[in-house]
PDB file of N, CA and C in Angstrom:
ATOM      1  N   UNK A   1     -10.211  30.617  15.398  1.00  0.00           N
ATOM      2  CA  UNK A   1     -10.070  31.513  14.263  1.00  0.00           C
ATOM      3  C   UNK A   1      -8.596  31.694  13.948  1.00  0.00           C
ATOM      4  N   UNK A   2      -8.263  32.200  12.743  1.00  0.00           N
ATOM      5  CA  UNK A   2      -6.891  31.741  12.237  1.00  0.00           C
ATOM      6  C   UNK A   2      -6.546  33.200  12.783  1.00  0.00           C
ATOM      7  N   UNK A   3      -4.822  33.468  13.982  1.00  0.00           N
ATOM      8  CA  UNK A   3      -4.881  34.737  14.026  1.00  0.00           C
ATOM      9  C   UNK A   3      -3.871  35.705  13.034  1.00  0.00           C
ATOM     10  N   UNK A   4      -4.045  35.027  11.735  1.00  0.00           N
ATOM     11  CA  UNK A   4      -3.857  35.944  10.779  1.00  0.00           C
ATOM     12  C   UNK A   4      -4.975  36.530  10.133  1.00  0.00           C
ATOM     13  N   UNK A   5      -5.608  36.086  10.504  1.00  0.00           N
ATOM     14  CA  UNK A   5      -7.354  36.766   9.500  1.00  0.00           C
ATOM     15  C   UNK A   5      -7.307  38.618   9.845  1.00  0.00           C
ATOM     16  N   UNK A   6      -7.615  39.060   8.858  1.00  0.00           N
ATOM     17  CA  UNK A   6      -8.262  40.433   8.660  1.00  0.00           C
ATOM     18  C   UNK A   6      -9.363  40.834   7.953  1.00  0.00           C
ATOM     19  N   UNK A   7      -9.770  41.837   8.629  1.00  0.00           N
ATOM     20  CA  UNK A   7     -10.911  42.504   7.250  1.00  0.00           C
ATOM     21  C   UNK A   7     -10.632  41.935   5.891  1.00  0.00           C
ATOM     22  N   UNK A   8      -9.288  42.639   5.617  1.00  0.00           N
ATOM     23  CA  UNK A   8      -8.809  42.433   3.902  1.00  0.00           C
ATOM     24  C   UNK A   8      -8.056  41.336   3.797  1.00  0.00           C
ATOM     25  N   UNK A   9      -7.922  39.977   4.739  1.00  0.00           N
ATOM     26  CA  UNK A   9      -7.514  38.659   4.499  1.00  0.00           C
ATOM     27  C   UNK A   9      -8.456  37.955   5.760  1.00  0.00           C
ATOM     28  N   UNK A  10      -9.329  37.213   4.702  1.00  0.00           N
ATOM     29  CA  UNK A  10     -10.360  36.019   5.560  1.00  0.00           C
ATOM     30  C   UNK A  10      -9.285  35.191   5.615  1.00  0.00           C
ATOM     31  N   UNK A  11      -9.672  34.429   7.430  1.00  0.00           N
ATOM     32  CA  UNK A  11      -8.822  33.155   7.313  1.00  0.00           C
ATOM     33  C   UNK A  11      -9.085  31.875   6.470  1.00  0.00           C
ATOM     34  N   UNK A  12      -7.722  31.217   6.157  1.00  0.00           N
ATOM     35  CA  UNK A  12      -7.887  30.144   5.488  1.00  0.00           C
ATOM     36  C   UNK A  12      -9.105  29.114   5.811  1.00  0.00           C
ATOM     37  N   UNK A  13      -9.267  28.247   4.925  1.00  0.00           N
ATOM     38  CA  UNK A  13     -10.049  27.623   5.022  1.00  0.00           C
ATOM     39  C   UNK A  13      -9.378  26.112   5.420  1.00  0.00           C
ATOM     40  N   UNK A  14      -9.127  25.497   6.184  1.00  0.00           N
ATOM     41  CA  UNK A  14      -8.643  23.887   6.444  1.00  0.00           C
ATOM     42  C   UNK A  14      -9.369  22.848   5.487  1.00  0.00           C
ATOM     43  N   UNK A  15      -8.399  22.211   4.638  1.00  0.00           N
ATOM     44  CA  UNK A  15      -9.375  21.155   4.482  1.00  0.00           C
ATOM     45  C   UNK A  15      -9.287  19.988   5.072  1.00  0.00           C
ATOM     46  N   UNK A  16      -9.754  19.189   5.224  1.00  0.00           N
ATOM     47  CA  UNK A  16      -9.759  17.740   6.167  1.00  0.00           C
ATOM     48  C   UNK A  16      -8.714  17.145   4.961  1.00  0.00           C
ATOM     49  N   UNK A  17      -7.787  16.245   5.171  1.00  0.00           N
ATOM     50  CA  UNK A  17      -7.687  15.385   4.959  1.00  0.00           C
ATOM     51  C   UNK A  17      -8.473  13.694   4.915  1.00  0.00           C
ATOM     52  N   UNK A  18      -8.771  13.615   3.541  1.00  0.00           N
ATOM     53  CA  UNK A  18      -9.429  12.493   4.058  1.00  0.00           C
ATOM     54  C   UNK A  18      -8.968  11.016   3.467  1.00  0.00           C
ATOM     55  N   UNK A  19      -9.481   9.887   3.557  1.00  0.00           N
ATOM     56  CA  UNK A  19      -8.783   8.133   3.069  1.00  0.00           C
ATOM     57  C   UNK A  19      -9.160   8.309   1.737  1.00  0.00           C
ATOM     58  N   UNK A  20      -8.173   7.967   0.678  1.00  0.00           N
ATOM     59  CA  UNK A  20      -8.723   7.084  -0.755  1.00  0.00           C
ATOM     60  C   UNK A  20      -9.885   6.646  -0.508  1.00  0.00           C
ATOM     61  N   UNK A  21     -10.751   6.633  -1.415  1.00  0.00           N
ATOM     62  CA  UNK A  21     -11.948   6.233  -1.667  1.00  0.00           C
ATOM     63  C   UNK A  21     -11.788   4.512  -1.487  1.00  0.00           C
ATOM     64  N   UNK A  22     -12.228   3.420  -0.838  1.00  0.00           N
ATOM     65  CA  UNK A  22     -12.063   2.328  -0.664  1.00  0.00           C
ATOM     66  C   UNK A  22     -13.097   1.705  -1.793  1.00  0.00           C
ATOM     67  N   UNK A  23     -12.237   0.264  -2.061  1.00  0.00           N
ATOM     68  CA  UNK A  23     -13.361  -0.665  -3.468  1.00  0.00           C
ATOM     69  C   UNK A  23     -14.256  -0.997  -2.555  1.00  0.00           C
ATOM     70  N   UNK A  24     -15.359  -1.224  -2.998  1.00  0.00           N
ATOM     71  CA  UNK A  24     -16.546  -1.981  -2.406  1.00  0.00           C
ATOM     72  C   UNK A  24     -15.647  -3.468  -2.196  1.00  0.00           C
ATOM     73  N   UNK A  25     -16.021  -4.241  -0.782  1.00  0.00           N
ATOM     74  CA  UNK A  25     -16.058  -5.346  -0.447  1.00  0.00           C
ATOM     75  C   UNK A  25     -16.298  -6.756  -1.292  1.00  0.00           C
ATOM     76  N   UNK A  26     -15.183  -7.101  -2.103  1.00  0.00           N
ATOM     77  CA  UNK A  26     -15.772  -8.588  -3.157  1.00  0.00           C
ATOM     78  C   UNK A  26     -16.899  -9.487  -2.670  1.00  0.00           C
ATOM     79  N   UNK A  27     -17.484  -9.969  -3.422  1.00  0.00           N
ATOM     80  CA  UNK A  27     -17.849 -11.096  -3.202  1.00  0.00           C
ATOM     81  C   UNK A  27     -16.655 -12.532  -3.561  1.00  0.00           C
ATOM     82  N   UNK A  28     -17.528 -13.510  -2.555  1.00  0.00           N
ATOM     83  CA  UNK A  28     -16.456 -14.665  -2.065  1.00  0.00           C
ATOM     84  C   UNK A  28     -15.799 -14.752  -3.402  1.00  0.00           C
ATOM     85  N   UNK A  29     -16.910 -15.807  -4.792  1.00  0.00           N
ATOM     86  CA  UNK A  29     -16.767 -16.027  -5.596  1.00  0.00           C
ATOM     87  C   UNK A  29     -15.518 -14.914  -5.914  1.00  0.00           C
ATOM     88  N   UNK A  30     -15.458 -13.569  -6.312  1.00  0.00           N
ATOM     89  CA  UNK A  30     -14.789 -13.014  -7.032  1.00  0.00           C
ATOM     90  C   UNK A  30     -13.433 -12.593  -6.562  1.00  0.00           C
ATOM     91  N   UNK A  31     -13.503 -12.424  -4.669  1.00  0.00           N
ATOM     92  CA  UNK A  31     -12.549 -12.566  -4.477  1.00  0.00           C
ATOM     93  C   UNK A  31     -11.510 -14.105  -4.674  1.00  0.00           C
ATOM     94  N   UNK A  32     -11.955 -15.169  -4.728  1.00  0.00           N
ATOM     95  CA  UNK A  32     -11.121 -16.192  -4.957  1.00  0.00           C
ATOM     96  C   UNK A  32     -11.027 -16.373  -6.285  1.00  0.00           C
ATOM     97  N   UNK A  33     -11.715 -15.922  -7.405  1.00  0.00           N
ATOM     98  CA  UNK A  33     -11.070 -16.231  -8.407  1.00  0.00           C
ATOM     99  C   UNK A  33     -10.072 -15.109  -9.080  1.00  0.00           C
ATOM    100  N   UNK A  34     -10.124 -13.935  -8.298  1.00  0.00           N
ATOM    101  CA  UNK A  34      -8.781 -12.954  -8.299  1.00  0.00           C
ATOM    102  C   UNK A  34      -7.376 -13.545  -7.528  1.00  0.00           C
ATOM    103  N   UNK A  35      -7.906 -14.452  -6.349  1.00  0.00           N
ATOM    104  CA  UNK A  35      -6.782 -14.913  -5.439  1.00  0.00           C
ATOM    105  C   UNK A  35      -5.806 -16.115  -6.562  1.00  0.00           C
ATOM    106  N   UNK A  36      -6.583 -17.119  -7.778  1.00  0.00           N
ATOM    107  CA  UNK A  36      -6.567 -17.929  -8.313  1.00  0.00           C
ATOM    108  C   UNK A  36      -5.456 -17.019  -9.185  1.00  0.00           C
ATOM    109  N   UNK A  37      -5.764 -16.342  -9.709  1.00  0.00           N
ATOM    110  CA  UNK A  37      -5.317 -15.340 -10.879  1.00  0.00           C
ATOM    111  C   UNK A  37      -4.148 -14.992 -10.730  1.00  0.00           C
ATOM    112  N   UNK A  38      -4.444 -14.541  -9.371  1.00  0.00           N
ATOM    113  CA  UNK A  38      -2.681 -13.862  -8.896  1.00  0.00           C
ATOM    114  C   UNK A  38      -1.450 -15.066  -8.432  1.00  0.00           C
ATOM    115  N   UNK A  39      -2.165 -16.093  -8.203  1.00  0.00           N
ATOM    116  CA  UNK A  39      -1.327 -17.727  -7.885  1.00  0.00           C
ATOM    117  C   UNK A  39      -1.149 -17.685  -9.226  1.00  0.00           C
ATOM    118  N   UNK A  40      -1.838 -18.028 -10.316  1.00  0.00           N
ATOM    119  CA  UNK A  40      -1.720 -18.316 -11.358  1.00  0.00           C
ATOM    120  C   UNK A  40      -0.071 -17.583 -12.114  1.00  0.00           C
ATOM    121  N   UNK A  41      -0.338 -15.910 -12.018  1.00  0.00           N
ATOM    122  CA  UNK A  41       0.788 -15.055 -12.370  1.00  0.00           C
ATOM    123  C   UNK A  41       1.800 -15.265 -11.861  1.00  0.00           C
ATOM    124  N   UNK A  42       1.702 -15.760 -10.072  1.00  0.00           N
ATOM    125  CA  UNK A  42       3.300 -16.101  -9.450  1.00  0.00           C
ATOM    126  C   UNK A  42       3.839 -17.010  -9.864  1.00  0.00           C
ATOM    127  N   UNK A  43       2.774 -18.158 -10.539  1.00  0.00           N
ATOM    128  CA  UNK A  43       3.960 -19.189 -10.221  1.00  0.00           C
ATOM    129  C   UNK A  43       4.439 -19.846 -12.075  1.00  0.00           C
ATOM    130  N   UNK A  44       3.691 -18.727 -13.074  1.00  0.00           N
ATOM    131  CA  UNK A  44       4.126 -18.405 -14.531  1.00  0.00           C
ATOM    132  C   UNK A  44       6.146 -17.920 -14.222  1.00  0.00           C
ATOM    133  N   UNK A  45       5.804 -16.817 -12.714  1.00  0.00           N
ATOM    134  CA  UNK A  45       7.607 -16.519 -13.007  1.00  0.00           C
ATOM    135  C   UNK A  45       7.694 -15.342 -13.804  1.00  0.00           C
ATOM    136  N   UNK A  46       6.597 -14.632 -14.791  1.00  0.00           N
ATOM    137  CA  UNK A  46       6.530 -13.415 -15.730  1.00  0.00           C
ATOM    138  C   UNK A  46       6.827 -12.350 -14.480  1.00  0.00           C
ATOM    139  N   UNK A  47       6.813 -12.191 -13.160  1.00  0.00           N
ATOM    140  CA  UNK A  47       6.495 -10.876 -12.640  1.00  0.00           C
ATOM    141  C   UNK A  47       7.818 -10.343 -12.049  1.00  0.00           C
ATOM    142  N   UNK A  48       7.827  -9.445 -12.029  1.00  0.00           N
ATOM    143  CA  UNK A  48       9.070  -8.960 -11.658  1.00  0.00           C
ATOM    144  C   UNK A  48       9.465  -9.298  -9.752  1.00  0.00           C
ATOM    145  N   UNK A  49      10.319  -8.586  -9.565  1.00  0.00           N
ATOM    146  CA  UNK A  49       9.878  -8.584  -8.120  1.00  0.00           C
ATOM    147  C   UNK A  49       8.915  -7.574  -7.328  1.00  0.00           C
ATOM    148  N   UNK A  50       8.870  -6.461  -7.605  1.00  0.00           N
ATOM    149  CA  UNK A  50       7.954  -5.667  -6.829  1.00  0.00           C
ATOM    150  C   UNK A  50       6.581  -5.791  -7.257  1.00  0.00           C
ATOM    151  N   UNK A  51       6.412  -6.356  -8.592  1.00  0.00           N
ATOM    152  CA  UNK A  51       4.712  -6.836  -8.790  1.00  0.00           C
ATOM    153  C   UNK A  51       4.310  -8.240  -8.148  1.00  0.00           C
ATOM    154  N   UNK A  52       5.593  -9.188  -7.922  1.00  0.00           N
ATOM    155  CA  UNK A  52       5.634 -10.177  -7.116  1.00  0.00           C
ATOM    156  C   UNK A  52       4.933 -10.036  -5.552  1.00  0.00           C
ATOM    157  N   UNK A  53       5.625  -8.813  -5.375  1.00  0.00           N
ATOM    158  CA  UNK A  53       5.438  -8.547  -3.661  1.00  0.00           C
ATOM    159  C   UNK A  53       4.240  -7.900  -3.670  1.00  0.00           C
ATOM    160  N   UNK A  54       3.841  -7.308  -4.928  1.00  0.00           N
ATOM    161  CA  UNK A  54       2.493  -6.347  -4.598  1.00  0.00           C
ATOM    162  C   UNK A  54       1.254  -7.702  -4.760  1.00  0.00           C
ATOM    163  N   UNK A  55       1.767  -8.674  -5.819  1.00  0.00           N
ATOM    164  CA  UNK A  55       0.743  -9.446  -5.931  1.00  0.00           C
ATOM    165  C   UNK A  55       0.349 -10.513  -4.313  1.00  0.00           C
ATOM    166  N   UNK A  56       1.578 -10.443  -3.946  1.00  0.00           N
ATOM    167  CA  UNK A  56       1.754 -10.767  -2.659  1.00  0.00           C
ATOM    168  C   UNK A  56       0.487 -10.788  -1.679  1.00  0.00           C
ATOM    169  N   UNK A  57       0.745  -9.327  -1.362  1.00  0.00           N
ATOM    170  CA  UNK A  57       0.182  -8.761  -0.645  1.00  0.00           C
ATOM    171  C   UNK A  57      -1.013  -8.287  -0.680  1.00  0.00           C
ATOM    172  N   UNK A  58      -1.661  -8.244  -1.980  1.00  0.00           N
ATOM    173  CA  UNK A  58      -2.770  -8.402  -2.139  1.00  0.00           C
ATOM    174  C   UNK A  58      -3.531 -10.056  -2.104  1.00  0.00           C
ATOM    175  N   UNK A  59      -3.161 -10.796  -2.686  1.00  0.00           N
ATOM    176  CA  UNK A  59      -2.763 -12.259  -2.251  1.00  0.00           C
ATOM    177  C   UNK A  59      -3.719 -12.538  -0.738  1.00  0.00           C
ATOM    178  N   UNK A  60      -2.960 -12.455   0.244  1.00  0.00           N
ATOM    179  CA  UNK A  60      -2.878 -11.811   1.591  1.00  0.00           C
ATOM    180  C   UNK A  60      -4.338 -11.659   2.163  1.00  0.00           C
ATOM    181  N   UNK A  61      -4.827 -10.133   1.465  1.00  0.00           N
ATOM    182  CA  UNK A  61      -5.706  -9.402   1.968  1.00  0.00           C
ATOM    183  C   UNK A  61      -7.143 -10.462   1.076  1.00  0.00           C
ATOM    184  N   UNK A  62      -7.123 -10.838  -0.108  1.00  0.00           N
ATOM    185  CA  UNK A  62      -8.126 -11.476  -0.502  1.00  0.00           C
ATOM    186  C   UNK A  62      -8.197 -12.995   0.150  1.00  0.00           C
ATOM    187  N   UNK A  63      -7.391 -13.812   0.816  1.00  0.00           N
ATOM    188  CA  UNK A  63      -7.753 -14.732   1.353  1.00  0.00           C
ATOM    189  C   UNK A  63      -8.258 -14.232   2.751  1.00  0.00           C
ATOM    190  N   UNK A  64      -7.425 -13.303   3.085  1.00  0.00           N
ATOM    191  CA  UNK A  64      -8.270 -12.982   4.701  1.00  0.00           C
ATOM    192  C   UNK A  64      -9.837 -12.668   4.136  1.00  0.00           C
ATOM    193  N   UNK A  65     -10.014 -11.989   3.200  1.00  0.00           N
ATOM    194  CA  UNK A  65     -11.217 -11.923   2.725  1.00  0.00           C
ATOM    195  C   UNK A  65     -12.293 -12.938   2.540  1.00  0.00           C
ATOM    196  N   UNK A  66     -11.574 -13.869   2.184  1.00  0.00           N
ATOM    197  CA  UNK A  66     -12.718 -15.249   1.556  1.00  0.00           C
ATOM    198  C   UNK A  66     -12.376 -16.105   3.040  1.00  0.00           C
ATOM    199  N   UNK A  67     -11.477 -16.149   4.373  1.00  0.00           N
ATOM    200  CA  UNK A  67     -11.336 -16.603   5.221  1.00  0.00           C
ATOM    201  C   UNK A  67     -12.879 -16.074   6.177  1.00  0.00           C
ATOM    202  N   UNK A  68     -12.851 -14.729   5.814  1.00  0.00           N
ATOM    203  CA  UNK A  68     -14.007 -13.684   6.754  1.00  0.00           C
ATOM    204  C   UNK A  68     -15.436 -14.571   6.298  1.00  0.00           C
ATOM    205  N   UNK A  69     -15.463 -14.241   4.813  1.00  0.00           N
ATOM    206  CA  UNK A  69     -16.641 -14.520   4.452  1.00  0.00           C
ATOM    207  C   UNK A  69     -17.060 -16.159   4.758  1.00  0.00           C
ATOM    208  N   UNK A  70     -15.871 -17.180   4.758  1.00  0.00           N
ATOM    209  CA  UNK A  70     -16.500 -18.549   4.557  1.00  0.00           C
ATOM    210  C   UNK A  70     -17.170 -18.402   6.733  1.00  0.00           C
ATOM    211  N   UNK A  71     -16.372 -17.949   7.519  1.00  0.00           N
ATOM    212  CA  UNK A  71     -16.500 -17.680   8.894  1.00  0.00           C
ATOM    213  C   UNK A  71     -17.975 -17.352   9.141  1.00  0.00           C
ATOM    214  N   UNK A  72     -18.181 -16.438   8.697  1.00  0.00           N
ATOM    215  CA  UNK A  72     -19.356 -16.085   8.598  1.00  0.00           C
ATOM    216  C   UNK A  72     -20.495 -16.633   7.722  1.00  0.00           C
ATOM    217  N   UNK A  73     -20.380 -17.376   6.791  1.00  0.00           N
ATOM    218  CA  UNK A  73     -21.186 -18.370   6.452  1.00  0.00           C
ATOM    219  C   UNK A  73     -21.672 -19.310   7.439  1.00  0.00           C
ATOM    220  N   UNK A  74     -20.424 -20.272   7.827  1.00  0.00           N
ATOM    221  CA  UNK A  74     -20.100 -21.337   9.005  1.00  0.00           C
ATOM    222  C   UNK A  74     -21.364 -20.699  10.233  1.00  0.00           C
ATOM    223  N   UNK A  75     -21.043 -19.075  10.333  1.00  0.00           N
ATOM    224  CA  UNK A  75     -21.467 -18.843  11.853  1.00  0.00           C
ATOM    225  C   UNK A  75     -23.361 -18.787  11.193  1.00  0.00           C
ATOM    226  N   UNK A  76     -23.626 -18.508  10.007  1.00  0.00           N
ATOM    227  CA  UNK A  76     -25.017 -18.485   9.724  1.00  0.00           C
ATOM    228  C   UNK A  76     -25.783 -19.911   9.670  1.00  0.00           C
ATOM    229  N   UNK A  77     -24.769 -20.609   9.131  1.00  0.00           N
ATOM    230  CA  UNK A  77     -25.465 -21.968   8.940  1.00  0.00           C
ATOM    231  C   UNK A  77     -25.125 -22.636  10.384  1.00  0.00           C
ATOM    232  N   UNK A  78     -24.328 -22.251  11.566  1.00  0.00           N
ATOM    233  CA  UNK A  78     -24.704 -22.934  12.435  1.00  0.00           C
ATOM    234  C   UNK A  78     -25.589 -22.170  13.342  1.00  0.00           C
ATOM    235  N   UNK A  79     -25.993 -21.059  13.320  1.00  0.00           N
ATOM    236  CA  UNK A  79     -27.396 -20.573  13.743  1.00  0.00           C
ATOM    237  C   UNK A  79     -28.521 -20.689  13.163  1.00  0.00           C
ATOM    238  N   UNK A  80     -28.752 -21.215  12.164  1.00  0.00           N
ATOM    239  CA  UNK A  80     -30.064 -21.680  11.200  1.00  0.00           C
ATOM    240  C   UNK A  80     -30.182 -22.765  11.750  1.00  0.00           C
ATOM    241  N   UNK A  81     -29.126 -23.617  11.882  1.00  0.00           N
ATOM    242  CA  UNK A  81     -29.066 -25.012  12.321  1.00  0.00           C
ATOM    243  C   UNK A  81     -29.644 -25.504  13.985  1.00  0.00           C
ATOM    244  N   UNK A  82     -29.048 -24.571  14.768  1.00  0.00           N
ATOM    245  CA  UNK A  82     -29.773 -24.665  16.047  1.00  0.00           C
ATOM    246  C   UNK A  82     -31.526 -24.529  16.303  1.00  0.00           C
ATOM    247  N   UNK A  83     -31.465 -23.515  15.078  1.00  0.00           N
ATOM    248  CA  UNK A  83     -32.679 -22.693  15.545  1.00  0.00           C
ATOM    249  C   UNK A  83     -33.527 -23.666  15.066  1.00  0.00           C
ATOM    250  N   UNK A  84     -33.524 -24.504  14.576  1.00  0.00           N
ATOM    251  CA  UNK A  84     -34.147 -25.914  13.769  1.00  0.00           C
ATOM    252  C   UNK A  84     -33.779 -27.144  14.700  1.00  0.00           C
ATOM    253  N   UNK A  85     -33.314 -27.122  15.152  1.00  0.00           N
ATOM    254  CA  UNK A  85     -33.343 -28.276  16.416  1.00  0.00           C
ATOM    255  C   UNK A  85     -32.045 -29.004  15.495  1.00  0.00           C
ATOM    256  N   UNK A  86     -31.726 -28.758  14.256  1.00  0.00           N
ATOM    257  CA  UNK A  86     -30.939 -29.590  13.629  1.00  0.00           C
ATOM    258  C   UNK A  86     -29.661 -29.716  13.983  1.00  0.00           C
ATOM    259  N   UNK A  87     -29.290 -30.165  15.095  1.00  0.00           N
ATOM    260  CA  UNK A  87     -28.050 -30.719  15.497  1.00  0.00           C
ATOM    261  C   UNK A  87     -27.219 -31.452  15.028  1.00  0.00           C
ATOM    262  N   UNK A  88     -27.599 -32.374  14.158  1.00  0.00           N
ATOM    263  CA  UNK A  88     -26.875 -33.454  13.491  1.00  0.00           C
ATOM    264  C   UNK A  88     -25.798 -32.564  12.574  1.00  0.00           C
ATOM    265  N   UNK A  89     -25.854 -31.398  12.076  1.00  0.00           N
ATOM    266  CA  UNK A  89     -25.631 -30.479  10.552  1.00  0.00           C
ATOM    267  C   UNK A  89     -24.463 -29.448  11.461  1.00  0.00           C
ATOM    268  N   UNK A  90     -24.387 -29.269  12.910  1.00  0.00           N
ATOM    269  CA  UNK A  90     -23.358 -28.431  13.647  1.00  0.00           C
ATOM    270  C   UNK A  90     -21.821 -29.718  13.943  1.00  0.00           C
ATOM    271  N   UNK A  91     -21.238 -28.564  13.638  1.00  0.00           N
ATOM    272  CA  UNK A  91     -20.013 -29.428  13.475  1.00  0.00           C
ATOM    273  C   UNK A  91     -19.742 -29.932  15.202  1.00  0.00           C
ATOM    274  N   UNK A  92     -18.669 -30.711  15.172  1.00  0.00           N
ATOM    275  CA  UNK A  92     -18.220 -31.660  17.071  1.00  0.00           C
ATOM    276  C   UNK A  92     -18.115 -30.417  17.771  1.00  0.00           C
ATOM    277  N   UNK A  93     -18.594 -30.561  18.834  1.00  0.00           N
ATOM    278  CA  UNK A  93     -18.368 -30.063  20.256  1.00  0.00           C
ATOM    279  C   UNK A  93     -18.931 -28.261  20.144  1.00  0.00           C
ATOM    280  N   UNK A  94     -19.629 -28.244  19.200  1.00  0.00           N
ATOM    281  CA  UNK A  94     -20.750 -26.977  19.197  1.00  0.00           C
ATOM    282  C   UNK A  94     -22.051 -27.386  19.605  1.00  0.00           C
ATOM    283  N   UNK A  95     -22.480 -28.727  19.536  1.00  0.00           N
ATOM    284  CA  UNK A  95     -24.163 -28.775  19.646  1.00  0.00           C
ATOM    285  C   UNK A  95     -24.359 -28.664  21.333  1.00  0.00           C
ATOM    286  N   UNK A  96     -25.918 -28.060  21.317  1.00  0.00           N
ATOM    287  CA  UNK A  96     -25.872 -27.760  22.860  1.00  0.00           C
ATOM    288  C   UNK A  96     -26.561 -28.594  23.423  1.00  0.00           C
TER     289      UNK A  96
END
């Protein structure tokens, strides 16, 4: 309890601090053709430098993005693939 509270002053109320609201997660498609977009703007030369570095860095975060997603494709289609006896379709030195 806050020990300034009184009868004639309720203690404050805390609020949480909380994160920016985050974008929903792209899809592959859309993240790479934003990644395309922003190559496209760097290498026009129109951007300044700090939209350079921001495009950067977003840059960055959407290939780790489409890096995640193709990973996880890879890891679905080589568990579909086992589970089918289909060995031939798993890439070298995964088949069991």
């Amino acid at each position: 309890m806050d020990e300034n509270a009184t009868p004639e002053k309720p203690a404050k109320k805390r609020i949480k601090a909380t994160e920016p609201p985050q974008e929903p997660e792209k899809q592959f498609e859309e993240a790479l053709r934003e990644l395309e977009q922003l190559a496209a703007q760097m290498e026009r030369g129109d951007l300044t430098l700090d939209q350079a570095v921001a495009s950067y860095e977003r840059g960055i975060g959407l290939s780790r993005l489409c890096k995640k997603k193709l990973d996880e494709a890879e890891g679905k289609i080589q568990q579909i693939s086992r589970e089918a006896g289909l060995t031939d379709f798993l890439p070298e030195g995964t088949d069991e």
